[in-house]
N, C-alpha and C. Protein backbone atom coordinates (compact mmCIF):
# COMPACT_ATOMS: atom_id res chain seq x y z
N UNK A 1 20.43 2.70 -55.85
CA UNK A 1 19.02 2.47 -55.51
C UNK A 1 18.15 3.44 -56.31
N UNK A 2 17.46 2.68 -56.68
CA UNK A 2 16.35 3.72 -58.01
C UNK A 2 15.36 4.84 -57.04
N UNK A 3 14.96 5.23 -57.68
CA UNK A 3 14.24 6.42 -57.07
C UNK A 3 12.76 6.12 -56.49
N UNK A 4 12.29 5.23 -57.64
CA UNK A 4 10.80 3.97 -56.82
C UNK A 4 11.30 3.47 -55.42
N UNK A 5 12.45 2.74 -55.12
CA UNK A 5 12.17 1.79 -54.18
C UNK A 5 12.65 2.92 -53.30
N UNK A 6 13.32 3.99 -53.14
CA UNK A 6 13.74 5.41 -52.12
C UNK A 6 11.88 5.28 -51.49
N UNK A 7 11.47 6.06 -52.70
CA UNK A 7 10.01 6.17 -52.33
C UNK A 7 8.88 4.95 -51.49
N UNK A 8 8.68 3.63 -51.71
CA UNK A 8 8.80 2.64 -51.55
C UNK A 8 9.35 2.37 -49.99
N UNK A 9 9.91 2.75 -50.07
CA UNK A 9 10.90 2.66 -48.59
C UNK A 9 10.27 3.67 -47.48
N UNK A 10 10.13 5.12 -48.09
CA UNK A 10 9.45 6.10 -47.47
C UNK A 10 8.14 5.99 -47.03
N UNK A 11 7.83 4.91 -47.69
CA UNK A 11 6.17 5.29 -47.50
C UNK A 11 6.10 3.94 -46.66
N UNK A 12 7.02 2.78 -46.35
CA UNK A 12 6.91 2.22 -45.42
C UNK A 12 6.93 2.44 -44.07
N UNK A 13 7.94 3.08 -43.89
CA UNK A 13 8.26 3.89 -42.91
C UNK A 13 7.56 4.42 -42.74
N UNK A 14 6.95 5.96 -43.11
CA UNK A 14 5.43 6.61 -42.69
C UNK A 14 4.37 5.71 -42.02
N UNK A 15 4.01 4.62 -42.86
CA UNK A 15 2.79 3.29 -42.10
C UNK A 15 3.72 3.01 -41.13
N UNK A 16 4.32 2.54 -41.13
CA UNK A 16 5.00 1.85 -39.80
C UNK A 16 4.71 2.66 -38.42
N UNK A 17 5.13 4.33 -38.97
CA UNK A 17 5.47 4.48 -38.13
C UNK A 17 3.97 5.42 -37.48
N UNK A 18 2.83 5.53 -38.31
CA UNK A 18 1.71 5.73 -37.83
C UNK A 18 1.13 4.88 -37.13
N UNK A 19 1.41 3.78 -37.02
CA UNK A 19 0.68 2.60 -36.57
C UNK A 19 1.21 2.59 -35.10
N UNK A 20 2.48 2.79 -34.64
CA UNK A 20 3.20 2.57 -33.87
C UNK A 20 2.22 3.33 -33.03
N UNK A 21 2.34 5.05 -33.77
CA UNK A 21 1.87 6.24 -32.58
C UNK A 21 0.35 5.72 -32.07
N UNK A 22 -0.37 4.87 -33.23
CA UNK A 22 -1.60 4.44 -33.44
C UNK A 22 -1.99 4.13 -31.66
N UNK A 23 -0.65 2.77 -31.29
CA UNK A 23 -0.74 2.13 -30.82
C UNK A 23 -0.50 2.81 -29.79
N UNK A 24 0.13 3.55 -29.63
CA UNK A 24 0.80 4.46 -28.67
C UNK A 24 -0.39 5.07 -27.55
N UNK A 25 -0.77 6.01 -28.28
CA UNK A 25 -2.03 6.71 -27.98
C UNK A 25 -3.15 6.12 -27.67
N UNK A 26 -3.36 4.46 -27.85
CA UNK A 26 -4.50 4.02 -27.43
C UNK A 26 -4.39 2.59 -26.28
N UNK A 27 -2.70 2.99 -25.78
CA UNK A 27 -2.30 2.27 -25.04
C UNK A 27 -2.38 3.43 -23.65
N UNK A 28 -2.48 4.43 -24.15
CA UNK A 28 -2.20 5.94 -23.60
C UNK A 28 -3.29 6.04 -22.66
N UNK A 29 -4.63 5.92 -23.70
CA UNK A 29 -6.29 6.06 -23.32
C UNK A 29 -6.11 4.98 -22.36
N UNK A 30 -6.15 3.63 -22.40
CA UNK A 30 -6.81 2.89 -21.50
C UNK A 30 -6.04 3.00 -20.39
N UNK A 31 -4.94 3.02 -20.09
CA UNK A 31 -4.17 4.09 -18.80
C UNK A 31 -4.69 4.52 -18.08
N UNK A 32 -5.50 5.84 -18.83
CA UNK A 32 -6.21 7.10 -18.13
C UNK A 32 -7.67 6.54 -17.58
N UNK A 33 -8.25 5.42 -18.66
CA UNK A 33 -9.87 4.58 -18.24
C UNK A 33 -9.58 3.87 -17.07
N UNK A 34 -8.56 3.34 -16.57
CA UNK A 34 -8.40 2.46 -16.34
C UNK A 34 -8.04 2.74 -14.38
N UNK A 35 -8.98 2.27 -13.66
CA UNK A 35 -8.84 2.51 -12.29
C UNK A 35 -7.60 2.18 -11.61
N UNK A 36 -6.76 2.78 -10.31
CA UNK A 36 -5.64 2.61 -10.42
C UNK A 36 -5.57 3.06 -8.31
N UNK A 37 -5.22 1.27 -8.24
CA UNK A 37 -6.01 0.97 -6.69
C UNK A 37 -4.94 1.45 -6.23
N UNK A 38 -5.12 1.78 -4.51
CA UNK A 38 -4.15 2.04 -3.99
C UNK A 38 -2.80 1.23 -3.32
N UNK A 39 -3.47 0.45 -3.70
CA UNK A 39 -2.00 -0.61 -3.43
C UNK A 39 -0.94 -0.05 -4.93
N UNK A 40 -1.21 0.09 -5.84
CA UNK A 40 -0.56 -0.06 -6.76
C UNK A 40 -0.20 1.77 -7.01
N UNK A 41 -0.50 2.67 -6.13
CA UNK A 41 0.13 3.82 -5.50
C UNK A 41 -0.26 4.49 -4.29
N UNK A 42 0.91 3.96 -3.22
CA UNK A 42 0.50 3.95 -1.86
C UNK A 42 0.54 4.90 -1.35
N UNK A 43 -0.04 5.91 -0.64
CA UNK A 43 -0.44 7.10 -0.07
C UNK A 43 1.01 7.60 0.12
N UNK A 44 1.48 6.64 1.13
CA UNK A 44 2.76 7.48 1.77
C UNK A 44 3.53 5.92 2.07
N UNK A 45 5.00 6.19 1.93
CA UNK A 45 5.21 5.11 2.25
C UNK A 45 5.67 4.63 3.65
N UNK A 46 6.51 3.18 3.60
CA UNK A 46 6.47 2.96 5.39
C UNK A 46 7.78 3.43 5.46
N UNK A 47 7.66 3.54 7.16
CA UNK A 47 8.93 4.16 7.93
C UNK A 47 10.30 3.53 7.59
N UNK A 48 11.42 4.20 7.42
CA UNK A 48 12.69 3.57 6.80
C UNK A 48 13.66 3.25 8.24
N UNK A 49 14.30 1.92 8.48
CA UNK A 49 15.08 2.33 9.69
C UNK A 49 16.50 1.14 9.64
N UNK A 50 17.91 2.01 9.94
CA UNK A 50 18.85 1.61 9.45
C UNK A 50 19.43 1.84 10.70
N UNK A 51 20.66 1.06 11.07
CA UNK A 51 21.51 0.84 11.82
C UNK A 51 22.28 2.69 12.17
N UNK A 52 22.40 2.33 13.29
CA UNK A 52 23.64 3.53 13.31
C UNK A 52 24.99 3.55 14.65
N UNK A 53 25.74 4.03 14.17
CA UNK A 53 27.06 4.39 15.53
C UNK A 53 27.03 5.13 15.88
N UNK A 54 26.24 6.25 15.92
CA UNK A 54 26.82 7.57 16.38
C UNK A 54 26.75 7.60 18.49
N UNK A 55 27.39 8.48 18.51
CA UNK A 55 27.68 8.31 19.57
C UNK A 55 26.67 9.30 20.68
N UNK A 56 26.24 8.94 21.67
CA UNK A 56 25.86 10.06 22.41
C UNK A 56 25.98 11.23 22.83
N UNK A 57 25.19 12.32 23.08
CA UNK A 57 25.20 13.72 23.27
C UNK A 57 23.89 14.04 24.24
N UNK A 58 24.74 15.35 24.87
CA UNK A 58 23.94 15.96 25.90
C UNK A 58 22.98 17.02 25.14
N UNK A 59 21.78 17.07 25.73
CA UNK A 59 20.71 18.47 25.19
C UNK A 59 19.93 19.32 26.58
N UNK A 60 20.27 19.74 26.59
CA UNK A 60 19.52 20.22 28.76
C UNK A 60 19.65 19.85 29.51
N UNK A 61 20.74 18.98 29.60
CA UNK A 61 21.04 18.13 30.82
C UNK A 61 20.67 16.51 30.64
N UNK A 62 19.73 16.67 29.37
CA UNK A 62 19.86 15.27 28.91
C UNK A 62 20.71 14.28 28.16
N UNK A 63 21.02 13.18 28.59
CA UNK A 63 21.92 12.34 27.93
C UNK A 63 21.15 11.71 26.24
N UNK A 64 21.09 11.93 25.02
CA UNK A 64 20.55 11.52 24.14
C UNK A 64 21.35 10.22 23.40
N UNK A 65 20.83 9.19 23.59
CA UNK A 65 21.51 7.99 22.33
C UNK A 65 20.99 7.46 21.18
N UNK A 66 21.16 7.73 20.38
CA UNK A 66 21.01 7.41 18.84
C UNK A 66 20.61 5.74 19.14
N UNK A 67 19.69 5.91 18.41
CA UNK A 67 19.22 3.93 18.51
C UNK A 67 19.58 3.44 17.28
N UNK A 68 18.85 4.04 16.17
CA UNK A 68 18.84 4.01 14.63
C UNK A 68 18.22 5.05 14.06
N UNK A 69 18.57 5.57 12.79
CA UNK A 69 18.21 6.12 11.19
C UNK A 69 17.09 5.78 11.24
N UNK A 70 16.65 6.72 11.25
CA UNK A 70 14.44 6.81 10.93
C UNK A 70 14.39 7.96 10.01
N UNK A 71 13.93 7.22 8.60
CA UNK A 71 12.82 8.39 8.32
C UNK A 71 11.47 7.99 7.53
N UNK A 72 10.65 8.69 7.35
CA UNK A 72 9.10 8.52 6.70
C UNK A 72 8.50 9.32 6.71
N UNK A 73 7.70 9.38 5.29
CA UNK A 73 6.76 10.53 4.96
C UNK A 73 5.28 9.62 5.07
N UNK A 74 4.45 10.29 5.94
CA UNK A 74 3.19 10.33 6.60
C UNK A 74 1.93 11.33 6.55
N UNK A 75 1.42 10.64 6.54
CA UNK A 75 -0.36 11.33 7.03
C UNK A 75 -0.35 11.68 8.18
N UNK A 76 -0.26 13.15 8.82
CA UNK A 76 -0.53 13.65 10.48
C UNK A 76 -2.25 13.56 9.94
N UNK A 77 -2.13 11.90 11.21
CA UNK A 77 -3.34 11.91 11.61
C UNK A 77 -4.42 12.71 13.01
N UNK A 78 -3.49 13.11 13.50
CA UNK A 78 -3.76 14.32 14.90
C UNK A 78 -2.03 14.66 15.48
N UNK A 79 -1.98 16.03 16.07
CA UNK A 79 -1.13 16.37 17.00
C UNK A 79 -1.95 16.72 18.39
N UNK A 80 -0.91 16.85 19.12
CA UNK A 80 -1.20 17.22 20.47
C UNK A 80 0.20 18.10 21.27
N UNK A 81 -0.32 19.04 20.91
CA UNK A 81 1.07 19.36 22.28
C UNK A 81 1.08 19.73 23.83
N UNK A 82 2.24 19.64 24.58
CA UNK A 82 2.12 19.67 25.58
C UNK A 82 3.34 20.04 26.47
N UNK A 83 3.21 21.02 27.59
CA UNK A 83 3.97 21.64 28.33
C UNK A 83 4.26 21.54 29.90
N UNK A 84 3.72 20.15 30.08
CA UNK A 84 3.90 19.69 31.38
C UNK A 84 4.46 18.37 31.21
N UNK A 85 5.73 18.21 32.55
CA UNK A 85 6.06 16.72 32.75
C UNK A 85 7.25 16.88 31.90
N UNK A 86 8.19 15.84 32.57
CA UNK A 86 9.56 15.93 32.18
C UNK A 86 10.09 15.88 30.72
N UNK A 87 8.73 14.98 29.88
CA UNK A 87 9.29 14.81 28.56
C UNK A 87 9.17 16.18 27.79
N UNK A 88 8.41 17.09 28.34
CA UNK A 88 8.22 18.20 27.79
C UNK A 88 9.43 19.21 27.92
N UNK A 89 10.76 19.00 28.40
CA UNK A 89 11.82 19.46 28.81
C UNK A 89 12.18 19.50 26.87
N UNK A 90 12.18 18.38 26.53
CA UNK A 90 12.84 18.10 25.47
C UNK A 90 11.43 18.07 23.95
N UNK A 91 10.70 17.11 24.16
CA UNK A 91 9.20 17.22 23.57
C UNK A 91 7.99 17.72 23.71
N UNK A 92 7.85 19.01 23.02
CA UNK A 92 6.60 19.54 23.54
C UNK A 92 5.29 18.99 22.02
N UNK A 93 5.50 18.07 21.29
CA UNK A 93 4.73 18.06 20.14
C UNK A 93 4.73 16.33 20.23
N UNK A 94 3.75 15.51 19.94
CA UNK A 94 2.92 14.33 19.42
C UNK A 94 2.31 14.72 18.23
N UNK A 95 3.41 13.62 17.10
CA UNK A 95 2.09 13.18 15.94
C UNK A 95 1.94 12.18 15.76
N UNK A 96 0.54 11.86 15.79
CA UNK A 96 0.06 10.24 15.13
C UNK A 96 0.09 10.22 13.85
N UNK A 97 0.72 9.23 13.21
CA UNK A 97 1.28 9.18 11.59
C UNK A 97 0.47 8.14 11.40
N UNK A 98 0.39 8.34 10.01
CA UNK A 98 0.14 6.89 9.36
C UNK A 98 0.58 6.89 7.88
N UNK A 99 0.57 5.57 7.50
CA UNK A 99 1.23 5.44 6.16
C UNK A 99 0.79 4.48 5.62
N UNK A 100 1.15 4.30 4.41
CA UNK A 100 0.60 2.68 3.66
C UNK A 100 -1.47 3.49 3.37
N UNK A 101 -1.94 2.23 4.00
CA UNK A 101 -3.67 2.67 3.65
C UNK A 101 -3.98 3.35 4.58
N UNK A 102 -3.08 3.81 6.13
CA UNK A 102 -3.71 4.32 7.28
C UNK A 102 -3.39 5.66 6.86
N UNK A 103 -2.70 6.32 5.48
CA UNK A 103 -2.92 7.52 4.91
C UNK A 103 -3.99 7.98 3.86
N UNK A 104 -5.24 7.10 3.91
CA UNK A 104 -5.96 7.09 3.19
C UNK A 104 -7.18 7.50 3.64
N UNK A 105 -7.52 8.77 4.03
CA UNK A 105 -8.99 9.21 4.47
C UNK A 105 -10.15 8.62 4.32
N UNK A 106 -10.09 7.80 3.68
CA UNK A 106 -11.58 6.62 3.53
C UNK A 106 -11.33 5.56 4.11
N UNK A 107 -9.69 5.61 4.96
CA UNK A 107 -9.74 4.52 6.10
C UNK A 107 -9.67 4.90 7.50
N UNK A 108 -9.03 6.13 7.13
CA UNK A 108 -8.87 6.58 8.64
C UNK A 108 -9.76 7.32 9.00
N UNK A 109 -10.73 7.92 7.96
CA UNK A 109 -11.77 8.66 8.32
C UNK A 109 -12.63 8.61 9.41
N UNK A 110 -13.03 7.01 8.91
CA UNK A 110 -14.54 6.86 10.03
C UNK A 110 -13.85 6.14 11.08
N UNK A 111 -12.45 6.32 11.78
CA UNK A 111 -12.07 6.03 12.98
C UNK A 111 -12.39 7.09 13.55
N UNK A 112 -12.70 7.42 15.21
CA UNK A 112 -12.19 8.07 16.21
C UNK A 112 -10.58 8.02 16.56
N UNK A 113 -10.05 8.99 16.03
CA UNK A 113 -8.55 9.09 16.48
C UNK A 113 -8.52 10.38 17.74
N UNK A 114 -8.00 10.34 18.75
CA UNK A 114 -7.34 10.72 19.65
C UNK A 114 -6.04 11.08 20.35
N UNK A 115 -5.44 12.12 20.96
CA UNK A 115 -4.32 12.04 21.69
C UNK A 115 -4.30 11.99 22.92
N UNK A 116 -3.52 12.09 23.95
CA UNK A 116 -3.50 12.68 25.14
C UNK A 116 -2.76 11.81 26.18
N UNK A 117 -1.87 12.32 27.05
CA UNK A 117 -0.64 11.76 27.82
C UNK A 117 0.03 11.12 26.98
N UNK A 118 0.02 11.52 26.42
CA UNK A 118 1.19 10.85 25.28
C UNK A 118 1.08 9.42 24.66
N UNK A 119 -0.51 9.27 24.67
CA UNK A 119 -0.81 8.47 23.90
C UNK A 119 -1.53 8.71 22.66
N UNK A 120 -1.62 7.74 21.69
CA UNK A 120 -2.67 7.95 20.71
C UNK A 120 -3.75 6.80 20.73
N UNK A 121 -5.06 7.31 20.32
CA UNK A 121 -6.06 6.10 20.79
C UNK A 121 -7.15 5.94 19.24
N UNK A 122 -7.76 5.06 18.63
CA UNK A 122 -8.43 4.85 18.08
C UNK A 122 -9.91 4.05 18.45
N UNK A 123 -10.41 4.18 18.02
CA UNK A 123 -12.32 3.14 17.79
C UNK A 123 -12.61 3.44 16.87
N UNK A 124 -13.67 2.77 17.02
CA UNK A 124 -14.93 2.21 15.36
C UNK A 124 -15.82 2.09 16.18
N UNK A 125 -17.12 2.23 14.94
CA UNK A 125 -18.32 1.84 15.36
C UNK A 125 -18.97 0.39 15.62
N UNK A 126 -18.36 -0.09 13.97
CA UNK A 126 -18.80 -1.81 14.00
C UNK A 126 -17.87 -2.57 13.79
N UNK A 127 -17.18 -1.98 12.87
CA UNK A 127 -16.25 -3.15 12.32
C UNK A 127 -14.73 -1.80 11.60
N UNK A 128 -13.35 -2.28 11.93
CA UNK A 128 -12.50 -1.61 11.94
C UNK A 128 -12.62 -1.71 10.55
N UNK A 129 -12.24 -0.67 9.62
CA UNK A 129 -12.24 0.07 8.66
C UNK A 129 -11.18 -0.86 7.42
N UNK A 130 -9.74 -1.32 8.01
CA UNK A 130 -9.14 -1.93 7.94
C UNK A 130 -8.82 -2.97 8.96
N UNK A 131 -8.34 -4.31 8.72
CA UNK A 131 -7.60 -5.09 10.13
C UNK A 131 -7.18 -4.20 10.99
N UNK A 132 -7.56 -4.71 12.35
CA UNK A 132 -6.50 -3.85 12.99
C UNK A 132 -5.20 -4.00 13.34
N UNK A 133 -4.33 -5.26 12.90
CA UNK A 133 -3.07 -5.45 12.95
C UNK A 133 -2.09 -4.71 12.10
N UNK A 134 -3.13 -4.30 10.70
CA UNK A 134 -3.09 -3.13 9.78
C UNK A 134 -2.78 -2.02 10.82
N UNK A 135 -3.84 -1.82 10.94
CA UNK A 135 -4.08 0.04 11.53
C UNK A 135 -2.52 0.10 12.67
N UNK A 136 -2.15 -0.92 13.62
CA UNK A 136 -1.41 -1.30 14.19
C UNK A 136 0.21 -0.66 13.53
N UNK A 137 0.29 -1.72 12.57
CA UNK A 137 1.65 -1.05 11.46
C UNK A 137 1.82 -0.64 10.83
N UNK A 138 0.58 -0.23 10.62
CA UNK A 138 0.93 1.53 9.38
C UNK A 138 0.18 2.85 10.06
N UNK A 139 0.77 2.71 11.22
CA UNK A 139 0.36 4.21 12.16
C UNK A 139 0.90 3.80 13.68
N UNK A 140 1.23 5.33 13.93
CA UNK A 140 1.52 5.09 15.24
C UNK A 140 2.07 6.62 16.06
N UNK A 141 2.18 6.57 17.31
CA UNK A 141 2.41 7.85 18.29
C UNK A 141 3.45 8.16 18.15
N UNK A 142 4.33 9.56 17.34
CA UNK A 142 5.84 9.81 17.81
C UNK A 142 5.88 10.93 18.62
N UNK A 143 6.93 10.81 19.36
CA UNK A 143 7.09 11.95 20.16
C UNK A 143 8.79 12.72 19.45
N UNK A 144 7.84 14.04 19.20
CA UNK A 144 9.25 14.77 18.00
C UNK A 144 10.08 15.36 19.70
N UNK A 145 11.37 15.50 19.34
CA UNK A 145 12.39 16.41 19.37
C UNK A 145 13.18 17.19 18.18
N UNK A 146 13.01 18.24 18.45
CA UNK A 146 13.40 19.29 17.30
C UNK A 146 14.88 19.12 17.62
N UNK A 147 15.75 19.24 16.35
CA UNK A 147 16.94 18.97 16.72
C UNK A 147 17.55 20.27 16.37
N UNK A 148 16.90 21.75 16.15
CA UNK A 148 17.23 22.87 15.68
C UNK A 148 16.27 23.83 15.91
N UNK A 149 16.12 24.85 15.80
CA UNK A 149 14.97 26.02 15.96
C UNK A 149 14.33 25.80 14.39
N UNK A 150 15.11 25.43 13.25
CA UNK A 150 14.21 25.56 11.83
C UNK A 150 13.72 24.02 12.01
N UNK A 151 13.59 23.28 12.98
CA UNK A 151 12.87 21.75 12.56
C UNK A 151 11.96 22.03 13.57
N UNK A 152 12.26 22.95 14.51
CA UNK A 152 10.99 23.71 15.72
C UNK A 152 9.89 24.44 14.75
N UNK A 153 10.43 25.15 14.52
CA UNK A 153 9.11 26.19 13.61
C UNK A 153 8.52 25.45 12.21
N UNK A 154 9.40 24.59 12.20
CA UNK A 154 8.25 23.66 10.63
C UNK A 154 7.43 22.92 11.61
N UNK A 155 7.52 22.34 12.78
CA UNK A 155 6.74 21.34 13.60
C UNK A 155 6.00 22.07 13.86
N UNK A 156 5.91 23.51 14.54
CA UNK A 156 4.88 24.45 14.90
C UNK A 156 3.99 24.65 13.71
N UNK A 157 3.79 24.25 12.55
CA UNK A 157 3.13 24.48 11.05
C UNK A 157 2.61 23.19 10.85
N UNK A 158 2.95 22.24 11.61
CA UNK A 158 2.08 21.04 11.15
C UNK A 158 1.09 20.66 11.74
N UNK A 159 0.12 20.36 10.54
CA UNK A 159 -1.24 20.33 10.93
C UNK A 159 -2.08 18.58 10.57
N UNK A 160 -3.47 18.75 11.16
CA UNK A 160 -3.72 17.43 10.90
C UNK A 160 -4.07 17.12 9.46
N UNK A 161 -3.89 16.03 8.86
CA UNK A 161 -4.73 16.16 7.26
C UNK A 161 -2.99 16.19 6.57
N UNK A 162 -2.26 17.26 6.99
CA UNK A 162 -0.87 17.24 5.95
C UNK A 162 0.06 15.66 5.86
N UNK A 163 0.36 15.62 5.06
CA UNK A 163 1.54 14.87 4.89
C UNK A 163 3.10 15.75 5.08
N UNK A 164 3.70 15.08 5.72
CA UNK A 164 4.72 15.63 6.38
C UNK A 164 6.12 14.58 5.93
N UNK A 165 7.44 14.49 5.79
CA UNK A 165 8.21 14.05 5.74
C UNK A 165 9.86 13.86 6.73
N UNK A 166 9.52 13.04 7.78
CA UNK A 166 10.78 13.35 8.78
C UNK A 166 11.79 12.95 8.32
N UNK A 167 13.11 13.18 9.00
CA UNK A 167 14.52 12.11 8.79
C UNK A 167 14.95 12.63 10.54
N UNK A 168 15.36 11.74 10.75
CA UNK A 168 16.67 11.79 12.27
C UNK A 168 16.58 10.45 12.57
N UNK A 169 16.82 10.86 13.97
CA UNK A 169 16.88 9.45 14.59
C UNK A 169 16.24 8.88 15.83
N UNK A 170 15.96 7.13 16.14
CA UNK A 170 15.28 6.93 17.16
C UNK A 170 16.18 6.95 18.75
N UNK A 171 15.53 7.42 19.41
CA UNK A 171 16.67 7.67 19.95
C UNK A 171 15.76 7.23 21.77
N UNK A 172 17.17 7.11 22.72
CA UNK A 172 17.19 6.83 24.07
C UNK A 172 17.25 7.93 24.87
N UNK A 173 16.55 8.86 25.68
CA UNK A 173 17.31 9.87 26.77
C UNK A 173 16.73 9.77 28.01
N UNK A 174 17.77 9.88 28.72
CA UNK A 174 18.04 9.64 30.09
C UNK A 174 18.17 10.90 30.47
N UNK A 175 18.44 10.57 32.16
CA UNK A 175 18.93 11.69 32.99
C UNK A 175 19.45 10.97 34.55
N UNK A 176 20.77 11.98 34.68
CA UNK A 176 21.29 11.46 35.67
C UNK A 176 20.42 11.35 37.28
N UNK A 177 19.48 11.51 37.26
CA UNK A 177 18.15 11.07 38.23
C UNK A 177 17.88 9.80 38.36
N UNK A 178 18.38 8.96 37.04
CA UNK A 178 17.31 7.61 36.68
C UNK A 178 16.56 7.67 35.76
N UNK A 179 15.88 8.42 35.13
CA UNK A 179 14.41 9.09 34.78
C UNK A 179 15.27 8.48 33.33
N UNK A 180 14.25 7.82 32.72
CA UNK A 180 14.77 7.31 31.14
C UNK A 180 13.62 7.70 30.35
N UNK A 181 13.68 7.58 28.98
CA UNK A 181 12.75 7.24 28.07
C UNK A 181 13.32 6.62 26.60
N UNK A 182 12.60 5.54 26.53
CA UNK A 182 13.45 5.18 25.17
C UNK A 182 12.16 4.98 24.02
N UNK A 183 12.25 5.03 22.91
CA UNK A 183 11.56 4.42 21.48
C UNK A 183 11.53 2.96 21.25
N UNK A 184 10.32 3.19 20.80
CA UNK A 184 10.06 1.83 20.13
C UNK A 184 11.20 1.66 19.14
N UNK A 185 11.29 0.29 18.32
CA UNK A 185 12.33 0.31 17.64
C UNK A 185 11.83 -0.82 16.68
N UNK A 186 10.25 -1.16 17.15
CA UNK A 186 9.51 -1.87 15.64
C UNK A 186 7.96 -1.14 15.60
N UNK A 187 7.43 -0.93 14.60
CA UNK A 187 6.48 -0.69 14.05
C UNK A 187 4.99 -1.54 14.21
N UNK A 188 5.18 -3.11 15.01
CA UNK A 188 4.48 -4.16 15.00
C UNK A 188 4.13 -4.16 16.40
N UNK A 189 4.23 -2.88 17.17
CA UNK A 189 3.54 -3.04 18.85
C UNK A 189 2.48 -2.36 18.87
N UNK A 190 1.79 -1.91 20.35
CA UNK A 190 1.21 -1.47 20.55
C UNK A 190 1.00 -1.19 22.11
N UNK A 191 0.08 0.02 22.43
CA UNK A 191 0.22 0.00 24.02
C UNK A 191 1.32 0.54 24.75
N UNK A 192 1.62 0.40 26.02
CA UNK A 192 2.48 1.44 26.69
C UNK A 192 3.82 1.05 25.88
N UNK A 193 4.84 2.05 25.69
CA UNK A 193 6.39 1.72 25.10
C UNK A 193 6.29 1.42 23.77
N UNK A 194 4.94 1.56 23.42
CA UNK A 194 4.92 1.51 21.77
C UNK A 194 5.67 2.88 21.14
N UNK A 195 5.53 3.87 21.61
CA UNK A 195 5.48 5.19 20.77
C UNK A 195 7.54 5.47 20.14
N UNK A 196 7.45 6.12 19.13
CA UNK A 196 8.81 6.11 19.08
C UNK A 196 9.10 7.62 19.32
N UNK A 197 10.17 7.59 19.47
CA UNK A 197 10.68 8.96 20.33
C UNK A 197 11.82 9.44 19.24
N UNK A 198 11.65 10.80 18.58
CA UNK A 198 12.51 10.58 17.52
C UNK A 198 13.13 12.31 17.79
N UNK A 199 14.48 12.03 17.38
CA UNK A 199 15.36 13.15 17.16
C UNK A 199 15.00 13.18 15.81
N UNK A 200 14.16 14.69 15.34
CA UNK A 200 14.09 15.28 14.19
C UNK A 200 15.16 16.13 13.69
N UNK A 201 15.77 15.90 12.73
CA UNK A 201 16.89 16.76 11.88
C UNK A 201 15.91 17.46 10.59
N UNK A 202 15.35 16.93 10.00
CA UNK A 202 14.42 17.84 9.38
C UNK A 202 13.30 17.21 9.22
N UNK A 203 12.26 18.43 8.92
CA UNK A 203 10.80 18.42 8.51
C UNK A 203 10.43 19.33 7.31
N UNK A 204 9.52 18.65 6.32
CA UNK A 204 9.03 19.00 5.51
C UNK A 204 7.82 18.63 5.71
N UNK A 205 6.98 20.28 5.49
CA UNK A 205 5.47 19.60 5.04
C UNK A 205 4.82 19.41 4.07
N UNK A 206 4.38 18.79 2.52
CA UNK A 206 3.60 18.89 2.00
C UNK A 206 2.70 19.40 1.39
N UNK A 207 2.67 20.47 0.51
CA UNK A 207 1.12 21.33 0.37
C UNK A 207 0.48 20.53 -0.08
């Protein structure tokens, strides 16, 4: 090969390959111009929930049963804690989560959100912010159990506004009294027996 077409060759390559970066970089820009809705990166995502066997265990005299594998990272839209009444044996902390757009402060903002008896409550002024069959399944009341003293003291650190990330499980506890409480076990209720009741194995919060 002669020494022209070496050269020839080189200098194709160079164009080629300026053009490429050309393209590169101005595929780059409109990226960055280019608005980028929240559907197409969702605040937080939805709750994960998988089958499980594990078997039951005692915690204070309570009988605990594993329902299913829960986990999800959320918007603490309010806590509440509380030190009266039997569930407080085992749960002294409520967070109202939300996820999907109900982690989006320009939706959940101009709600009234609320806690108390172990509920969580919302209103509007005129018109709900989102559907409310929305607001419905991408938020909702859990009632934590710490499943350790280090998933106790990260829960004692969570605040409203953070995004937080759980894993454990939904779970059933009883007591040989009668006295039950069990979790929701879909995301699509609402109202009394909505709330899910979750054995926390860990917590992370978010900065």
């Amino acid at each position: 090969m002669s020494l022209s077409t070496v050269l020839k060759i080189a200098i194709a390559l160079l164009i080629a390959f300026f053009a490429i970066e050309k393209l590169r970089v101005r595929r780059a820009d409109q990226r960055l111009r280019s608005p980028v809705s929240t559907a197409q990166q969702p605040l937080a995502e939805s709750p994960v929930q998988t089958a499980t066997r594990e078997a039951p265990f005692v915690r204070e005299g309570y009988e605990i049963k594993p329902l299913a594998n829960f986990a999800v990272r959320a918007r603490v839209l309010s806590r509440e804690d509380y030190v009266l009444g039997r569930e407080a044996d085992l749960s002294r902390t409520d967070l109202a989560l939300g996820w999907q757009r109900m982690a989006d402060p320009a939706v959940y903002g101009p709600l009234n959100i609320s806690q108390g008896g172990r509920w969580y409550r919302y209103s509007w002024r005129d018109q709900p912010p989102i559907p409310l069959q929305e607001i419905i399944e991408s938020s909702a009341n859990m009632h934590m159990i710490a499943a350790d003293a280090t998933v106790e003291r990260a829960l004692s650190k969570v605040r409203k506004g953070q995004f937080v990330r759980i894993t454990g499980k939904l779970v059933e506890v009883s007591h040989a009294s009668g006295w039950r409480w069990t979790s929701s076990l879909t995301r699509s209720d609402s109202g009394a027996r909505a709330c899910e009741l979750v054995w926390v194995e860990s917590l992370q919060v978010e900065d």
